[in-house]
Protein backbone atom coordinates (compact mmCIF):
# COMPACT_ATOMS: atom_id res chain seq x y z
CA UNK A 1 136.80 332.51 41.79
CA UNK A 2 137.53 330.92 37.85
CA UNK A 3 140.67 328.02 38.63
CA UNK A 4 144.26 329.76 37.20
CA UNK A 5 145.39 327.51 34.40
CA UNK A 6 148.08 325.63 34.79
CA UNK A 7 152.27 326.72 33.25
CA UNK A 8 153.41 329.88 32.09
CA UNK A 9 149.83 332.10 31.71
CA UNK A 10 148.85 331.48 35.74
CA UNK A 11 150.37 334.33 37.03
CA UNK A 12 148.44 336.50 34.08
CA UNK A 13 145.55 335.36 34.48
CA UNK A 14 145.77 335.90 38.44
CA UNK A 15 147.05 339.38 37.93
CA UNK A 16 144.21 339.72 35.64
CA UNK A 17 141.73 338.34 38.02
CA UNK A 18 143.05 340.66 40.90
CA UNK A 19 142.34 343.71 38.40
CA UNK A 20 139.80 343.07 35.82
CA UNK A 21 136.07 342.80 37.28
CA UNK A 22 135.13 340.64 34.44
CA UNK A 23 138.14 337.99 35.12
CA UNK A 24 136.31 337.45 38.46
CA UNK A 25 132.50 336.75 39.84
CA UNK A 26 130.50 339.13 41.75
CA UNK A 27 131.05 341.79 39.09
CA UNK A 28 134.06 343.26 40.86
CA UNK A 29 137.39 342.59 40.66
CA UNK A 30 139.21 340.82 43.67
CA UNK A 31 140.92 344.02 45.40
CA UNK A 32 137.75 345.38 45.13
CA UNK A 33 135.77 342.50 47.34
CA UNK A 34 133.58 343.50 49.80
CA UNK A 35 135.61 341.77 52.98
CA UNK A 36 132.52 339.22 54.09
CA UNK A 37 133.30 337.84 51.15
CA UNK A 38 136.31 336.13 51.13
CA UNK A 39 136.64 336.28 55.71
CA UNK A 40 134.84 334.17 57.96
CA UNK A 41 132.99 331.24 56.89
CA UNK A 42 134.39 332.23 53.66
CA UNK A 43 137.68 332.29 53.84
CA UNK A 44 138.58 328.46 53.38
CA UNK A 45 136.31 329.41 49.89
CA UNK A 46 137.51 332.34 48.73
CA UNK A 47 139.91 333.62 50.92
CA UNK A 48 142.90 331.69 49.87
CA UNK A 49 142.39 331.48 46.55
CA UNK A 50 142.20 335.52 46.52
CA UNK A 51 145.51 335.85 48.90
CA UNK A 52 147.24 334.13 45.99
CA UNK A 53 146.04 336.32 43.47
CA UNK A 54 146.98 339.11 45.67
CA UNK A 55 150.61 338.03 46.46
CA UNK A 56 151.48 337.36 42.91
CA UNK A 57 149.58 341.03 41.60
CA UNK A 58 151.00 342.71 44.50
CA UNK A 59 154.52 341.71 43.82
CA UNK A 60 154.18 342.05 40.29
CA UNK A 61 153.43 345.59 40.13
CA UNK A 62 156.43 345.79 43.07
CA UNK A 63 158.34 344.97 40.05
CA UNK A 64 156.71 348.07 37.76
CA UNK A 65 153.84 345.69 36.46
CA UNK A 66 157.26 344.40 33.66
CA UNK A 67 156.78 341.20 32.17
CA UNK A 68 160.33 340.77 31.39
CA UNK A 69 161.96 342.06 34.93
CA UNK A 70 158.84 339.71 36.78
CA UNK A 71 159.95 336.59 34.93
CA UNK A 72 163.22 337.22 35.40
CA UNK A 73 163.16 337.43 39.05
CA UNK A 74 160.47 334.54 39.15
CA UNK A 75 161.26 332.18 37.31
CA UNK A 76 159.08 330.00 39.01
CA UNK A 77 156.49 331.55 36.83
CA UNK A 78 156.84 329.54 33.90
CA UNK A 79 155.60 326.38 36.40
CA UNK A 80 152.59 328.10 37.43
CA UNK A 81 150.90 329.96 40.34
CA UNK A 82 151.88 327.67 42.99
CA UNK A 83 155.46 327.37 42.59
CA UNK A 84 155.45 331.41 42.03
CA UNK A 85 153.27 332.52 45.17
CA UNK A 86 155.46 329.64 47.49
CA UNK A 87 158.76 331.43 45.76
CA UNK A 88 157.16 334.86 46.71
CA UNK A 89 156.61 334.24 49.87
């Protein structure tokens, strides 16, 4: 799974990674994984860099997938994907 760059675009490109099988490896996009992929022996791999993709895409389309109404509820967002998905949770 590609690193999320660091500051304001993290929680794009995460969202984007969550969605967009081309953002990703494997050819699929992340909600689409096949589960041995990121469980098991994989999880301390994959597994928790995909659960913070999936917090921060899950709750941004909790918010109706709006830029404006995510950031304003996160603010966090502008200081990357860690400080969002530990003020999401």
């Amino acid at each position: 799974i590609p690193d999320l760059p660091r500051g304001l675009e993290a929680w794009r490109a995460a969202v984007k990674q969550w969605e967009d099988p081309s953002a990703s490896i494997g050819g699929k996009a992340l909600k689409d994984w096949p589960e041995e992929w990121y469980t098991g022996p994989m999880r301390t791999i994959t597994g928790v860099k995909r659960n913070i993709r999936k917090v921060i895409a899950t709750e941004f389309y909790r918010l109706h997938g709006d830029d404006r109404v995510f950031l304003e509820e996160y603010p966090e967002a502008n200081r990357g994907a860690k400080p969002l998905f530990d003020a999401i949770q």
